[in-house]
N, C-alpha and C. Protein backbone atom coordinates (compact mmCIF):
# COMPACT_ATOMS: atom_id res chain seq x y z
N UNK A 1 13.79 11.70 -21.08
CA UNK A 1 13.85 10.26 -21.23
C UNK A 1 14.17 9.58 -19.89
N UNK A 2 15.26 9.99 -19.31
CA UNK A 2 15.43 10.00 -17.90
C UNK A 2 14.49 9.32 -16.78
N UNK A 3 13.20 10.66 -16.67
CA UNK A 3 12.68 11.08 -15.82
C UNK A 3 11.58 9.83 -16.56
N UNK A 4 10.99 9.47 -17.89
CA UNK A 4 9.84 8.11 -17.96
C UNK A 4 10.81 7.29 -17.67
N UNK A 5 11.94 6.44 -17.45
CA UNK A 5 12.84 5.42 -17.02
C UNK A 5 12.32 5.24 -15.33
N UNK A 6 12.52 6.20 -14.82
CA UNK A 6 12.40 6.47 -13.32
C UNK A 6 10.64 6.18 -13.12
N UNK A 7 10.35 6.92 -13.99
CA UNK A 7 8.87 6.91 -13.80
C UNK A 7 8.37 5.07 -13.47
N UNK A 8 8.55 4.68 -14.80
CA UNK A 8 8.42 2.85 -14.74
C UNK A 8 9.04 2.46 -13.79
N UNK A 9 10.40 2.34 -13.23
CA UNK A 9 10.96 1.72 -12.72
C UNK A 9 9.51 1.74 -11.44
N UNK A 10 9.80 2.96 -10.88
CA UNK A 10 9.28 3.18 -9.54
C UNK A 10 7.49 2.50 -9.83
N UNK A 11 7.21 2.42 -10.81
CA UNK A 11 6.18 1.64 -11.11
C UNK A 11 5.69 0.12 -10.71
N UNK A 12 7.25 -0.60 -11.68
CA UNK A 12 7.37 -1.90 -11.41
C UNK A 12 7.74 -2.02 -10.47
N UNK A 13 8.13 -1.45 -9.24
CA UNK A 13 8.48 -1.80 -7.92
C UNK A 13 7.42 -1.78 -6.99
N UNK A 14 6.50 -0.74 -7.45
CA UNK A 14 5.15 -0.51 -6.54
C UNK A 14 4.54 -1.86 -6.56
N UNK A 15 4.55 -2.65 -8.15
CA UNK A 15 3.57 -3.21 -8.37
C UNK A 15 4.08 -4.62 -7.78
N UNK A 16 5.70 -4.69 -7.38
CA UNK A 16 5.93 -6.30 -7.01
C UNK A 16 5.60 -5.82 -6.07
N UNK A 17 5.86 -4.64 -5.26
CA UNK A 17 5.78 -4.79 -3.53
C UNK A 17 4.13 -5.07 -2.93
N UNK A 18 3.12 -4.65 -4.10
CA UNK A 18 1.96 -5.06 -3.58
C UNK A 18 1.16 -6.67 -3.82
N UNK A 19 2.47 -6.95 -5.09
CA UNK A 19 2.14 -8.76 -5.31
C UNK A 19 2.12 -9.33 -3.77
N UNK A 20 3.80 -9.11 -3.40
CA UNK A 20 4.58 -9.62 -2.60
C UNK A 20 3.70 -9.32 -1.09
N UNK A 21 3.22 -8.54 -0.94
CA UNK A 21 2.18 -8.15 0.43
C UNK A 21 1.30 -8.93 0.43
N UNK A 22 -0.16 -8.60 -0.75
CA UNK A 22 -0.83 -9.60 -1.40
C UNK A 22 -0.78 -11.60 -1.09
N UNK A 23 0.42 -11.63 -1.55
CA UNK A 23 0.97 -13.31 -1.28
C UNK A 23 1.12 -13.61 0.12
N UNK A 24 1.72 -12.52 0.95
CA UNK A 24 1.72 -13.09 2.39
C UNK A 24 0.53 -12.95 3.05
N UNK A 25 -0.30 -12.12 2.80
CA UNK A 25 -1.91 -12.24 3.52
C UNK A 25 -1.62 -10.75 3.99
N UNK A 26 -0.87 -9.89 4.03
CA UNK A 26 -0.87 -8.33 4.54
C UNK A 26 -2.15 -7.83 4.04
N UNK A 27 -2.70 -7.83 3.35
CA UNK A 27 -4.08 -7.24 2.95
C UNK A 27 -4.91 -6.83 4.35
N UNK A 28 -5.16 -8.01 5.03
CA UNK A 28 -6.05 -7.95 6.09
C UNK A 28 -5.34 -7.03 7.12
N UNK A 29 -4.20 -6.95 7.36
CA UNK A 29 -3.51 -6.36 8.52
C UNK A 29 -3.90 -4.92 8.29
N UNK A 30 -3.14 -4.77 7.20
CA UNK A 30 -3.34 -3.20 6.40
C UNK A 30 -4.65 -2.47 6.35
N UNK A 31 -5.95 -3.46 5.86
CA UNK A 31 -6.97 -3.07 5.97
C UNK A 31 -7.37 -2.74 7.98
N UNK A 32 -7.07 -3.52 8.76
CA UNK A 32 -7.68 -3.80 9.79
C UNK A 32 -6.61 -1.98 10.94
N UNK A 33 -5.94 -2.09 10.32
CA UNK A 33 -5.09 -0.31 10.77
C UNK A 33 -5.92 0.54 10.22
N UNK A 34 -5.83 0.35 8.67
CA UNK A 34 -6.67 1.48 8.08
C UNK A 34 -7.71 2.19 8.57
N UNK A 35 -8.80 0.82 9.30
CA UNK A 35 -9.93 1.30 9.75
C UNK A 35 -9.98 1.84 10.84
N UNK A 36 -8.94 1.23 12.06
CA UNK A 36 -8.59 2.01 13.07
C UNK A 36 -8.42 3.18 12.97
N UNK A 37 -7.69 3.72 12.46
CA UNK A 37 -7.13 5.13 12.27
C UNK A 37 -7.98 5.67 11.96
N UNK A 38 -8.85 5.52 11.15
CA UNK A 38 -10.17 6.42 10.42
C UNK A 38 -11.17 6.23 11.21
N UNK A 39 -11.34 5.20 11.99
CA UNK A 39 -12.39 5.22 13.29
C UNK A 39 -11.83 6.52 14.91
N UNK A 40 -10.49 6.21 14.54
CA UNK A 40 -9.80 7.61 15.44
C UNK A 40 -9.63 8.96 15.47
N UNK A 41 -9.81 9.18 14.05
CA UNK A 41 -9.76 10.03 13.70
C UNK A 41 -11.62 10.66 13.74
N UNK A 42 -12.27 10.05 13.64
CA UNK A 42 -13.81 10.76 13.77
C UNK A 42 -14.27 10.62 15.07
N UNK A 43 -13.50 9.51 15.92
CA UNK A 43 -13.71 10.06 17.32
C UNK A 43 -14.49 8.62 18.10
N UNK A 44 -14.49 7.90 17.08
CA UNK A 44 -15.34 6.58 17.71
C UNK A 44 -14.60 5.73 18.18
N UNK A 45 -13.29 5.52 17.52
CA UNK A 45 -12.95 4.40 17.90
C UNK A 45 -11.79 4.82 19.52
């Protein structure tokens, strides 16, 4: 019982922290690393 308590919790926290990103405009930042890194990683960027 415990361990589904924990389960949700850590759920509902995922899900404000990506409202809360979402609302400030982090989307674009996040996306704009993402691609870096994966452009670095194959050697192009």
């Amino acid at each position: 019982m415990k361990e589904k308590l924990t389960r949700y919790i850590v759920l509902a926290m995922s899900i404000c922290f990506i409202v809360v990103g979402s609302s400030r405009g982090e989307v674009k930042v996040v996306l704009k690393k993402a691609v870096n890194i994966c452009l670095e990683c194959i050697g192009i960027g």
